[in-house]
Each structure stands twice: as structure tokens, then as C-alpha cells.
PDB file of N, CA and C in Angstrom:
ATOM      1  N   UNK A   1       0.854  -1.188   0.000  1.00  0.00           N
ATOM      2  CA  UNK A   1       0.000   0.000   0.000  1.00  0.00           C
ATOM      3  C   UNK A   1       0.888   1.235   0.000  1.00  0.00           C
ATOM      4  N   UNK A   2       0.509   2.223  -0.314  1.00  0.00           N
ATOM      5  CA  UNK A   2       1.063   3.838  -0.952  1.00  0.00           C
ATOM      6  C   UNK A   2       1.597   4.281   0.521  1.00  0.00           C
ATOM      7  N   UNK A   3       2.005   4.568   1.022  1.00  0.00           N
ATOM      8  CA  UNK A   3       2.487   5.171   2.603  1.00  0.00           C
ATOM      9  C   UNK A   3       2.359   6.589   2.376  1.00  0.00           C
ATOM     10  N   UNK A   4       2.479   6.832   0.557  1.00  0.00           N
ATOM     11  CA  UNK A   4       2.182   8.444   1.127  1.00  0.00           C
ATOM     12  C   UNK A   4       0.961   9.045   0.993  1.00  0.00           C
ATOM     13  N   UNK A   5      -0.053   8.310   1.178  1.00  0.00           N
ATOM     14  CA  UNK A   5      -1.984   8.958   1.097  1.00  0.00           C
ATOM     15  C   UNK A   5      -1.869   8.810   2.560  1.00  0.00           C
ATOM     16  N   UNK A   6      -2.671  10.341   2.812  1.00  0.00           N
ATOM     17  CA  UNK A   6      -2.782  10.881   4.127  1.00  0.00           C
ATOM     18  C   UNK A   6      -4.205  10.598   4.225  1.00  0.00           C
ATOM     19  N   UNK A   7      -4.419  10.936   5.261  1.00  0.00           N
ATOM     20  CA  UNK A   7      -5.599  10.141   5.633  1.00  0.00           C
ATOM     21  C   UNK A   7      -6.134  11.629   6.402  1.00  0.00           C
ATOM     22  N   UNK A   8      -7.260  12.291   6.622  1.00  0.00           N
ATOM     23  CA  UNK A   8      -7.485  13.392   7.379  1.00  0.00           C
ATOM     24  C   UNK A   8      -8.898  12.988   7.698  1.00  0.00           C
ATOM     25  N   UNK A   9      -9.128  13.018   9.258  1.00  0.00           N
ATOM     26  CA  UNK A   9     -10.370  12.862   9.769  1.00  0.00           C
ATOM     27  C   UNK A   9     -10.933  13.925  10.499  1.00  0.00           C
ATOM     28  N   UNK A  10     -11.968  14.556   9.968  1.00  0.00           N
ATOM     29  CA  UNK A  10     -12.362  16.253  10.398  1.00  0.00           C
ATOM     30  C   UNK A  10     -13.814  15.940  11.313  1.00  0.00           C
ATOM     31  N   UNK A  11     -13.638  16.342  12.788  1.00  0.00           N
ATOM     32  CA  UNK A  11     -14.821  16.145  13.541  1.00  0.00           C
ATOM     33  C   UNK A  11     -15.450  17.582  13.381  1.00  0.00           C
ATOM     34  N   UNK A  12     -16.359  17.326  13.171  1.00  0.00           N
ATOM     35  CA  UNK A  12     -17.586  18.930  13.559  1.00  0.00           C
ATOM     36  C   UNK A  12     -18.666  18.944  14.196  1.00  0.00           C
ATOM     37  N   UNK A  13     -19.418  19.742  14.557  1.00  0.00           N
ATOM     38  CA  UNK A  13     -21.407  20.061  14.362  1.00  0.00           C
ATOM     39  C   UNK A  13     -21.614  21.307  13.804  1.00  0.00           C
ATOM     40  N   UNK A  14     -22.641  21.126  12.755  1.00  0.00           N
ATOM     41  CA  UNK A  14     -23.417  22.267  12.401  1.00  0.00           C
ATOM     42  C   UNK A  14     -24.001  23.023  13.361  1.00  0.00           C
ATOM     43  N   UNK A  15     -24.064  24.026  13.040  1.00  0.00           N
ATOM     44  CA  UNK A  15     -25.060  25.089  13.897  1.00  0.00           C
ATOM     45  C   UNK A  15     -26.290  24.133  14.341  1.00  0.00           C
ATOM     46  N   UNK A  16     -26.507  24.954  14.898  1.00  0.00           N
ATOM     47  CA  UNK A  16     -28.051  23.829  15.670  1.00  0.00           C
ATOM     48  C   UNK A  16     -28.952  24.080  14.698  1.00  0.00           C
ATOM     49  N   UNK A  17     -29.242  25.416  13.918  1.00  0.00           N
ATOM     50  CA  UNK A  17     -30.500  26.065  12.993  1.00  0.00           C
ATOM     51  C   UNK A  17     -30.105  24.733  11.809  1.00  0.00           C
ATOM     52  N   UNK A  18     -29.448  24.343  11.490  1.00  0.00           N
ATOM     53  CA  UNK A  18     -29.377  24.016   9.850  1.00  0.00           C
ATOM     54  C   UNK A  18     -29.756  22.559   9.773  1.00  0.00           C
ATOM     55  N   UNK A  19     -31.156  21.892   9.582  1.00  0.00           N
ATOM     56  CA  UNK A  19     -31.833  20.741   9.353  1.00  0.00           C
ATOM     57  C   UNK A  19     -30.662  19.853   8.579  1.00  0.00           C
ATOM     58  N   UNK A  20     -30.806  18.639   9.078  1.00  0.00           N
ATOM     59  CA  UNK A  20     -30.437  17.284   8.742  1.00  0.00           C
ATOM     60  C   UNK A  20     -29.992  17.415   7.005  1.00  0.00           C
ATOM     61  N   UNK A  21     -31.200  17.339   6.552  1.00  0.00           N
ATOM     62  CA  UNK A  21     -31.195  17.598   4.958  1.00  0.00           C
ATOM     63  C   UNK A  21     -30.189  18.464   4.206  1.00  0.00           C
ATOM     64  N   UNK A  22     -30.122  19.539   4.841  1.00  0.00           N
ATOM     65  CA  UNK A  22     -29.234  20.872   4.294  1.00  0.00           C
ATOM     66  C   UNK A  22     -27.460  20.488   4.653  1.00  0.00           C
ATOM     67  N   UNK A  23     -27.792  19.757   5.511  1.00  0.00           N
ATOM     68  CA  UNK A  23     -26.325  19.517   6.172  1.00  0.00           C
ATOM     69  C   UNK A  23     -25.668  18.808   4.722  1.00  0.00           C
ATOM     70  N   UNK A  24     -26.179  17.796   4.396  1.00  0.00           N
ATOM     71  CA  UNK A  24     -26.161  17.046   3.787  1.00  0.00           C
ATOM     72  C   UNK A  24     -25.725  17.870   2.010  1.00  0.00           C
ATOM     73  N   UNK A  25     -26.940  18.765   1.858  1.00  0.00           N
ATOM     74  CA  UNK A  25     -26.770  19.671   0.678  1.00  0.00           C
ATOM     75  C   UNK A  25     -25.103  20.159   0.707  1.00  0.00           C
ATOM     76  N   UNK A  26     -24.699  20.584   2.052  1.00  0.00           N
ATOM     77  CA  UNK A  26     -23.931  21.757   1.942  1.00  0.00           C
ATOM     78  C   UNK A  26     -22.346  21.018   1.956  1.00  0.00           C
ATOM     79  N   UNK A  27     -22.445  19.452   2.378  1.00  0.00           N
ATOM     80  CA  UNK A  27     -21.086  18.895   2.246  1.00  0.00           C
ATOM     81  C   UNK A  27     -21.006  18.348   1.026  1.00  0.00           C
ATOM     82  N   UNK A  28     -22.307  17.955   0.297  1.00  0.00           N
ATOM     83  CA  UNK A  28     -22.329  17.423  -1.100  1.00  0.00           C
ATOM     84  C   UNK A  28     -21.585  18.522  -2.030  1.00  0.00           C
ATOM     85  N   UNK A  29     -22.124  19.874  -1.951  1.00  0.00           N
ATOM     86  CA  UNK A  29     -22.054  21.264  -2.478  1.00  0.00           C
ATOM     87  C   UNK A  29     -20.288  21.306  -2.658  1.00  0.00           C
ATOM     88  N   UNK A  30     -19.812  21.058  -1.378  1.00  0.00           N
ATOM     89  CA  UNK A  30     -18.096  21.603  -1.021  1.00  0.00           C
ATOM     90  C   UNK A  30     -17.679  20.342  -1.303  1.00  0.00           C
ATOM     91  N   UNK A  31     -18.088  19.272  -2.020  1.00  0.00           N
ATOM     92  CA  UNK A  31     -17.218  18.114  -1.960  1.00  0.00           C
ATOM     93  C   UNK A  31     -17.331  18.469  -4.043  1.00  0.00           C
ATOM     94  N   UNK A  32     -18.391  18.812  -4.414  1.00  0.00           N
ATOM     95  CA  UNK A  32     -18.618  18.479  -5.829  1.00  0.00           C
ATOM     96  C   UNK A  32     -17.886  19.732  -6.153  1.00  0.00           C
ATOM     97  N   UNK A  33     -17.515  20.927  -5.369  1.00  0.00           N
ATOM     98  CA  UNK A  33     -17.447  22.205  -6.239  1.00  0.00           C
ATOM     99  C   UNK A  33     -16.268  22.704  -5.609  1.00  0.00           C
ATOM    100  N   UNK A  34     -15.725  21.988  -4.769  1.00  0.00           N
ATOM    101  CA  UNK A  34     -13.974  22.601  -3.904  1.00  0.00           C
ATOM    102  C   UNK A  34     -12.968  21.329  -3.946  1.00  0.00           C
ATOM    103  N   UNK A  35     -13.513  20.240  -3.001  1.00  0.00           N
ATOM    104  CA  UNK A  35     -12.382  19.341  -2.763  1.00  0.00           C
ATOM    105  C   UNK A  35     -12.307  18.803  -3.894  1.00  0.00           C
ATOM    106  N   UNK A  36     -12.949  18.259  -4.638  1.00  0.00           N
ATOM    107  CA  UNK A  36     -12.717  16.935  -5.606  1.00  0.00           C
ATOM    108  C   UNK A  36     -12.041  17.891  -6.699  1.00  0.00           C
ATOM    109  N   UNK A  37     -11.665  19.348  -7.115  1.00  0.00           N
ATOM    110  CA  UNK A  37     -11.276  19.686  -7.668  1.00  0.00           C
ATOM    111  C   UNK A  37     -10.093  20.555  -7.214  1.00  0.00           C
ATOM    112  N   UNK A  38      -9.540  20.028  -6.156  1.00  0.00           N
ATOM    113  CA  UNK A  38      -8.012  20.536  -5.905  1.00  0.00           C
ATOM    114  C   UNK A  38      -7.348  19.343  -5.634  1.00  0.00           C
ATOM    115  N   UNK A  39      -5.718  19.900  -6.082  1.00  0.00           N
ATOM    116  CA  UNK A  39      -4.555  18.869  -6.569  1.00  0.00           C
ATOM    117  C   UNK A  39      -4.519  18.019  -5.608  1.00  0.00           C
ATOM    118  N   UNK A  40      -4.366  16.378  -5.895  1.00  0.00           N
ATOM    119  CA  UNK A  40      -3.964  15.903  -4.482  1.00  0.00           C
ATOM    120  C   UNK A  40      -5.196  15.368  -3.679  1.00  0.00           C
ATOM    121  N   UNK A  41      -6.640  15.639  -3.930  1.00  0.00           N
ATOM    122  CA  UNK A  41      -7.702  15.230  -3.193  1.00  0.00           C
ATOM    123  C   UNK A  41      -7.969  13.762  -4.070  1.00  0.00           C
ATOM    124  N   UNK A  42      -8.259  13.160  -3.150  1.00  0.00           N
ATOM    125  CA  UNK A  42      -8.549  11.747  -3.324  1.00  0.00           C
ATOM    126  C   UNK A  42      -9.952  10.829  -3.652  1.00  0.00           C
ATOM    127  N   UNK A  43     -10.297  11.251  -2.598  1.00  0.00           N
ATOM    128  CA  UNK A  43     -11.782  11.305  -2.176  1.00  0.00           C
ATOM    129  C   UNK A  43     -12.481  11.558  -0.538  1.00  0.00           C
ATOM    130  N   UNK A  44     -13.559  11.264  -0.301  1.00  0.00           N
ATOM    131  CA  UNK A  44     -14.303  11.611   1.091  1.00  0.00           C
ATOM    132  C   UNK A  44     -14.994  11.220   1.243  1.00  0.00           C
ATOM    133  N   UNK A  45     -15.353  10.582   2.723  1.00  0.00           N
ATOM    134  CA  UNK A  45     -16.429   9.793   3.316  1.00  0.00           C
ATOM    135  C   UNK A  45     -16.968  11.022   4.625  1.00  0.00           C
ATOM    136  N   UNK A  46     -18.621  11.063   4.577  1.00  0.00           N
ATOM    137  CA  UNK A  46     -18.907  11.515   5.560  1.00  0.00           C
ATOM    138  C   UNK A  46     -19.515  10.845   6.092  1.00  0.00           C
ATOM    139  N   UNK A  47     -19.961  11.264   7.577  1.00  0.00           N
ATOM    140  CA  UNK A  47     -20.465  10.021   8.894  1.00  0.00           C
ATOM    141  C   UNK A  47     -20.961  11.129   9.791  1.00  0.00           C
ATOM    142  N   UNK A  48     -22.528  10.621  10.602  1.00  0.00           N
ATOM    143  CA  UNK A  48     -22.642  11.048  11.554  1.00  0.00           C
ATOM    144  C   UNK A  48     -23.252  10.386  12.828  1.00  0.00           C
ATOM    145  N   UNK A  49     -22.223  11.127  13.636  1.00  0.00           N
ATOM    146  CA  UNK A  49     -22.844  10.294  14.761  1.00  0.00           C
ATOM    147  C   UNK A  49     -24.298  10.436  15.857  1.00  0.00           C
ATOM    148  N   UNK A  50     -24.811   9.913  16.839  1.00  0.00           N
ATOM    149  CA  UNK A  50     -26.121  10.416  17.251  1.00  0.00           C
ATOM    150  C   UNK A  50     -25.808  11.479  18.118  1.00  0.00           C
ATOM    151  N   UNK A  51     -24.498  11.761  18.386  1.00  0.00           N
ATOM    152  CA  UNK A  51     -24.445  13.173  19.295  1.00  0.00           C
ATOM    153  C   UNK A  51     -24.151  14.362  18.420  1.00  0.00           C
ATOM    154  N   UNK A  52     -24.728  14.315  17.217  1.00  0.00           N
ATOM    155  CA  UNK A  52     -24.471  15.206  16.491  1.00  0.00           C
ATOM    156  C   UNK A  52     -23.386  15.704  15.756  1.00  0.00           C
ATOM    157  N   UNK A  53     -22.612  15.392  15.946  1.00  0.00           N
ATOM    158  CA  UNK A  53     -20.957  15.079  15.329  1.00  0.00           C
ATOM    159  C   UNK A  53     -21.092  14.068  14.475  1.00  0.00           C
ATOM    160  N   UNK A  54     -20.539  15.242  13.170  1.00  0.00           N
ATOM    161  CA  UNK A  54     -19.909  14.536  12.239  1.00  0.00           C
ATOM    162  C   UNK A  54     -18.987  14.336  11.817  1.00  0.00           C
ATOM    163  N   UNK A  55     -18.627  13.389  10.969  1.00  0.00           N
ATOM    164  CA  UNK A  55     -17.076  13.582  10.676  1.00  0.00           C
ATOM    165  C   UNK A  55     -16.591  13.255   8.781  1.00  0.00           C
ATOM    166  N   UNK A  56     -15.856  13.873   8.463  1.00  0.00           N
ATOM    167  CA  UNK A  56     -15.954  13.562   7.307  1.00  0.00           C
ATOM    168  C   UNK A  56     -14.150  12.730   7.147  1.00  0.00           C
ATOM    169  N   UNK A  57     -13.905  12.057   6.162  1.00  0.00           N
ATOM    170  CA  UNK A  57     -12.874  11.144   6.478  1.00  0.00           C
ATOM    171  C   UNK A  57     -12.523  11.222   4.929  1.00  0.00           C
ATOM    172  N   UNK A  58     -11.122  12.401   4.539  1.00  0.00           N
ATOM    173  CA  UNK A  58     -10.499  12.984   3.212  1.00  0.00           C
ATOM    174  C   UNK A  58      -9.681  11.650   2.993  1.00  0.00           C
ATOM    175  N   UNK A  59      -9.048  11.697   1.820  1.00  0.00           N
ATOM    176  CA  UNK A  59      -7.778  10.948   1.649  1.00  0.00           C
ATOM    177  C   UNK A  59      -7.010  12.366   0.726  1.00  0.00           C
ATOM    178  N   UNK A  60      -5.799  12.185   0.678  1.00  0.00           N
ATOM    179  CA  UNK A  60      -4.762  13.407   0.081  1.00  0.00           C
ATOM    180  C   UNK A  60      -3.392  12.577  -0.467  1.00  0.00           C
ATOM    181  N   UNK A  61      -2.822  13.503  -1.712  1.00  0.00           N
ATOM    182  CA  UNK A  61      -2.105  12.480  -2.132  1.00  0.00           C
ATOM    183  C   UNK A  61      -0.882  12.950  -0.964  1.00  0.00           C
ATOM    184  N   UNK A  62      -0.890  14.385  -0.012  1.00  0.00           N
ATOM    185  CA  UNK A  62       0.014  14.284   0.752  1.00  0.00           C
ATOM    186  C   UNK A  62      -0.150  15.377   1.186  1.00  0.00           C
ATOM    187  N   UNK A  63       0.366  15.899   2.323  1.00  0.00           N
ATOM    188  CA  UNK A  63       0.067  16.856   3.368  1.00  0.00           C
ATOM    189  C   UNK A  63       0.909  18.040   2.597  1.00  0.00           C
ATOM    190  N   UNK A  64       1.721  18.292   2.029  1.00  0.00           N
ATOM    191  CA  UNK A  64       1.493  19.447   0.666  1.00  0.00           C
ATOM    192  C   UNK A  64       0.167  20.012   0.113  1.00  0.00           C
ATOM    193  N   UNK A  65       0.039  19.111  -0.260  1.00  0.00           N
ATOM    194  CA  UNK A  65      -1.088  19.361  -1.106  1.00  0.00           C
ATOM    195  C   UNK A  65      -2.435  19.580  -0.218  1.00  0.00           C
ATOM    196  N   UNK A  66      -2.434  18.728   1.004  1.00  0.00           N
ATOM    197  CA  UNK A  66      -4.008  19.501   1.929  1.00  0.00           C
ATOM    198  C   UNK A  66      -3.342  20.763   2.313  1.00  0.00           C
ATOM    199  N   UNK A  67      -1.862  21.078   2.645  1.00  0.00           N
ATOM    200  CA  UNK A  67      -1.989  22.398   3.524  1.00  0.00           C
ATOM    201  C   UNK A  67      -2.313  23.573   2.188  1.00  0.00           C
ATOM    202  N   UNK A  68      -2.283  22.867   1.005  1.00  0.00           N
ATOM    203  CA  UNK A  68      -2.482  24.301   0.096  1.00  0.00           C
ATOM    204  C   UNK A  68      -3.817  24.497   0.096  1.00  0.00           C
ATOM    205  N   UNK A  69      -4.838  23.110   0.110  1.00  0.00           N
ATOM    206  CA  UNK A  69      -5.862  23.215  -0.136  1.00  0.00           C
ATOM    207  C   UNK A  69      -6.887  24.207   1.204  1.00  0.00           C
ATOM    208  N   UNK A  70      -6.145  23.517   2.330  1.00  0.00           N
ATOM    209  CA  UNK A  70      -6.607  24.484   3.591  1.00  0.00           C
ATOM    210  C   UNK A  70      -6.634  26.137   3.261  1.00  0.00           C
ATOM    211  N   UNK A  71      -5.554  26.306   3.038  1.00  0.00           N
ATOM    212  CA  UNK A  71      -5.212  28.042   2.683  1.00  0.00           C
ATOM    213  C   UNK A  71      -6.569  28.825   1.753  1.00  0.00           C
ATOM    214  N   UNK A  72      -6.589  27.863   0.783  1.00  0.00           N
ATOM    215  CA  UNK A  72      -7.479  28.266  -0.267  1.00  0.00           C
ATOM    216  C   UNK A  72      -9.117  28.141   0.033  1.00  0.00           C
ATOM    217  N   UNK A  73      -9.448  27.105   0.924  1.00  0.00           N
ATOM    218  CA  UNK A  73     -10.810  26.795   2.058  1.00  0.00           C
ATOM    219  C   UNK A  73     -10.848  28.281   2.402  1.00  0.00           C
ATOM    220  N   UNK A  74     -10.269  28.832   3.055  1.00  0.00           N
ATOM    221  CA  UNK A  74     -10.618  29.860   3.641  1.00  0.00           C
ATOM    222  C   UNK A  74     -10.997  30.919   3.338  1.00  0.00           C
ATOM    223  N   UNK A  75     -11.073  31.395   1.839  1.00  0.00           N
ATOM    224  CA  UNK A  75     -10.712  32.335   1.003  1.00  0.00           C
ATOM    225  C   UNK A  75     -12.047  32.167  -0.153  1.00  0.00           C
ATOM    226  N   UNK A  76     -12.120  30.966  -0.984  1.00  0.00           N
ATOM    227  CA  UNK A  76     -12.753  30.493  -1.764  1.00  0.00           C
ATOM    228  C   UNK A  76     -14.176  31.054  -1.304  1.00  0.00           C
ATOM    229  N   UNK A  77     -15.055  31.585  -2.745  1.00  0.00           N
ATOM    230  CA  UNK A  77     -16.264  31.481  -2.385  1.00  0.00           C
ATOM    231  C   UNK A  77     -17.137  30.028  -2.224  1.00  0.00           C
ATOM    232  N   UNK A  78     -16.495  29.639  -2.929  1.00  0.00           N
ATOM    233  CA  UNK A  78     -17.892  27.606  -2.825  1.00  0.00           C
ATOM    234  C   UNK A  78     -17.385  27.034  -1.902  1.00  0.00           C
ATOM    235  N   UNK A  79     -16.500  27.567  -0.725  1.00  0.00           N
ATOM    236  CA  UNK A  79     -16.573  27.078   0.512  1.00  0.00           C
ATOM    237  C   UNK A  79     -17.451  27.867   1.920  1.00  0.00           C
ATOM    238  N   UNK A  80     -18.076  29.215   1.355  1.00  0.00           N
ATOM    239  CA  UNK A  80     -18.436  29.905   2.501  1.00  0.00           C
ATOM    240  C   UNK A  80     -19.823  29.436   2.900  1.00  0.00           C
ATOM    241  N   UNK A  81     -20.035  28.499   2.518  1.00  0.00           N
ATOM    242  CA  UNK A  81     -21.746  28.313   3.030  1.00  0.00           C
ATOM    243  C   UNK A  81     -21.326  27.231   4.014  1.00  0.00           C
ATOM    244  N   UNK A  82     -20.578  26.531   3.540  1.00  0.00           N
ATOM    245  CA  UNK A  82     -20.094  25.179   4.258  1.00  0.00           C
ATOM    246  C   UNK A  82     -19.530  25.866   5.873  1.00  0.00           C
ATOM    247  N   UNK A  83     -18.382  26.974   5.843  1.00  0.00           N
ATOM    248  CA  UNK A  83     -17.550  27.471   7.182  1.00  0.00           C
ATOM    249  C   UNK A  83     -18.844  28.552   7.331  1.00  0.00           C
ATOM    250  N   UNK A  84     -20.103  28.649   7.163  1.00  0.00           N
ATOM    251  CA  UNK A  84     -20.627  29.645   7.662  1.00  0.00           C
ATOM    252  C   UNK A  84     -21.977  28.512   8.566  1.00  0.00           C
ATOM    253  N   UNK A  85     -22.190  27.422   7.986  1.00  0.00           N
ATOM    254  CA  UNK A  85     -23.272  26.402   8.799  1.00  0.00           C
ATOM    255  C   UNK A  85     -22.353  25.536   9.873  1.00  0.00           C
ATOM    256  N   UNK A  86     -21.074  25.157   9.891  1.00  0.00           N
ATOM    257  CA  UNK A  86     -20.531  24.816  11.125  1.00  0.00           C
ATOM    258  C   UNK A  86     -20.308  25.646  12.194  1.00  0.00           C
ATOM    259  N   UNK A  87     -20.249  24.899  13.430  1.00  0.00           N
ATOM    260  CA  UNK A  87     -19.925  25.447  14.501  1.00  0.00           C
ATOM    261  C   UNK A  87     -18.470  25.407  14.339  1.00  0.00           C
ATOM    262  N   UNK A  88     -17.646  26.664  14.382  1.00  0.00           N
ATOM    263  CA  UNK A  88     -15.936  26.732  14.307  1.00  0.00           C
ATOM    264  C   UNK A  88     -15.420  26.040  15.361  1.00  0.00           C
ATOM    265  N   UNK A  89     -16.108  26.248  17.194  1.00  0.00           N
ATOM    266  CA  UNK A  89     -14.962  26.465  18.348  1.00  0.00           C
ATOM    267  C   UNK A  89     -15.166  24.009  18.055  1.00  0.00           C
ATOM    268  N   UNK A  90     -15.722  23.502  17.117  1.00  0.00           N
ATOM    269  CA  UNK A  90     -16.329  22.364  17.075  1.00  0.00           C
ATOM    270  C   UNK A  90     -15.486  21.193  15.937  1.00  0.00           C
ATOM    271  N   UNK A  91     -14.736  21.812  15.886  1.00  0.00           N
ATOM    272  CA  UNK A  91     -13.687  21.332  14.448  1.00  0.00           C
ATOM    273  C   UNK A  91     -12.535  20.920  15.346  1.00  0.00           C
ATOM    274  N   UNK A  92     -12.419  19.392  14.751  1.00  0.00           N
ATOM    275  CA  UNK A  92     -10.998  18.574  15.293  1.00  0.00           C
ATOM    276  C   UNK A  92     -10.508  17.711  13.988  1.00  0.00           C
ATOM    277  N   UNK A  93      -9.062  18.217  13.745  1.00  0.00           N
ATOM    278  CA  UNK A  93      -8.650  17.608  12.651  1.00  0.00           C
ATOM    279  C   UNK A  93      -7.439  16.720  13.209  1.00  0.00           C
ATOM    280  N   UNK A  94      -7.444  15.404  12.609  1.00  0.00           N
ATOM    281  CA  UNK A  94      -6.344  14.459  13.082  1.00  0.00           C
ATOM    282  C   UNK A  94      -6.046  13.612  11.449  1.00  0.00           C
ATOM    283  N   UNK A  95      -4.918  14.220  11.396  1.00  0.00           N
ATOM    284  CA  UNK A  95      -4.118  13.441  10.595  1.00  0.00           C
ATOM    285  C   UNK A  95      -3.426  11.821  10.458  1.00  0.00           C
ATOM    286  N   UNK A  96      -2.974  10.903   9.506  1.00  0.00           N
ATOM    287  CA  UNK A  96      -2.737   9.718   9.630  1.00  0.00           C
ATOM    288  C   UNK A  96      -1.997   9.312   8.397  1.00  0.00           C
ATOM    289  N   UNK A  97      -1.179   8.564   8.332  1.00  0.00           N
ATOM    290  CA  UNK A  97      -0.490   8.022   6.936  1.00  0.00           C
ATOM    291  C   UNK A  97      -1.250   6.619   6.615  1.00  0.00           C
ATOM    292  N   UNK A  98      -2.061   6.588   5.610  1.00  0.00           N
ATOM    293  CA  UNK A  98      -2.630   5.276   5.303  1.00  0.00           C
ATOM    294  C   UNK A  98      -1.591   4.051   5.097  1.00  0.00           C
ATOM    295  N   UNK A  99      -1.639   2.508   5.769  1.00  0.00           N
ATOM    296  CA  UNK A  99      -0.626   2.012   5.855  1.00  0.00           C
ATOM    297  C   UNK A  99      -1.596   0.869   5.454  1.00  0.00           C
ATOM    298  N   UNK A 100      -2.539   0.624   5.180  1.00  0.00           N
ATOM    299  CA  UNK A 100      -3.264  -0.582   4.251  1.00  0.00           C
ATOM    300  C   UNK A 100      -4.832  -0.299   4.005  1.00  0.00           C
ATOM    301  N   UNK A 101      -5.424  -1.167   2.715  1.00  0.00           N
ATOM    302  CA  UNK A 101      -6.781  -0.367   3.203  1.00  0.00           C
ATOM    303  C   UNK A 101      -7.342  -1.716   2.466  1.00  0.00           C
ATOM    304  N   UNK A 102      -8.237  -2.312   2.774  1.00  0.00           N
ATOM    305  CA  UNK A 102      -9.257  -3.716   2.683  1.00  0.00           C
ATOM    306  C   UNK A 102     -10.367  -3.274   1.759  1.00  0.00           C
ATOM    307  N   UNK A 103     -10.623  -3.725   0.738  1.00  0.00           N
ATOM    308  CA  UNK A 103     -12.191  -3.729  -0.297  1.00  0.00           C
ATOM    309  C   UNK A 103     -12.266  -4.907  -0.496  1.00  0.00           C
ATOM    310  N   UNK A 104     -13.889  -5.135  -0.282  1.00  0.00           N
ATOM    311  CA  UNK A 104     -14.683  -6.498  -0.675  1.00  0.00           C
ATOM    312  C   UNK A 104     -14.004  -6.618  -2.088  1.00  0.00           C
TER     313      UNK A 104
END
């Protein structure tokens, strides 16, 4: 397996106002119109749990390439709906080097 796909697991909660459904709209929105179209993005799994935390789970071809993509998150308009429905103080990012990965 590749040792150099990073693995990034991002915990959050939305604002309390923004329904189930929309949540959903607004990571589909930033996955079809930001990540999947910067260098180095892999793909993304999102997940939520019943305490309201979600988490979405990137792959990167390498921590180059997410720290550029971070820079540009912040800045970008087709990311402001997404950093404007999370709760900020609610964001935990933990990094990982993928070291094998199992498909049926």
C-alpha cells in the first residue's frame, strides 16, 4: 500500500439552525465544487454520529497538497456556506499516513 496517502479525519457540528437535509446539501455542495477539484484530493467519506458530530474522512495524495488546499478553504467562495453552517470552536482535525486499506 502507498504510505504516502494521508488520511485526514475532520470532527464537527453544524449550527443547531441548519436541518439534517441541508447539512447534507452543503457537504455534497463543497465536496462536488472545492475538494474533488483541488490537486492531491482523493476522495471523502462523511459520517454522523447520534451526538451530532460529524465527521468527514479525506484521503490526500500528501500533506502538501491539503496544507495548500486548507489556505485556499478559507478564502474560496464555494466554501463559505459550508464554514458559515458549522460550529468553528467544534472542528478537530487528526491526521494519519494510510498504511493498508481492505475492499470487498
Amino acid at each position: 500500500m502507498n504510505k504516502e496517502i494521508l488520511t485526514e479525519i475532520v470532527e464537527f457540528k453544524f449550527k443547531d439552525n441548519v436541518p439534517y437535509e441541508e447539512c447534507i446539501r452543503i457537504v455534497d455542495f463543497l465536496e462536488k465544487n472545492f475538494h474533488s477539484k483541488q490537486k492531491g484530493f482523493i476522495d471523502t467519506e462523511l459520517a454522523k454520529g447520534k451526538d451530532d458530530k460529524w465527521i468527514m474522512i479525506q484521503h490526500w495524495t500528501s500533506m502538501e497538497d491539503f496544507n495548500a488546499v486548507v489556505q485556499l478553504m478559507m478564502k474560496e467562495s464555494s466554501t463559505e456556506e459550508f464554514r458559515k453552517a458549522i460550529d468553528p470552536t467544534s472542528v478537530k482535525m487528526q491526521f494519519f499516513n494510510q498504511i493498508q486499506l481492505w475492499k470487498k
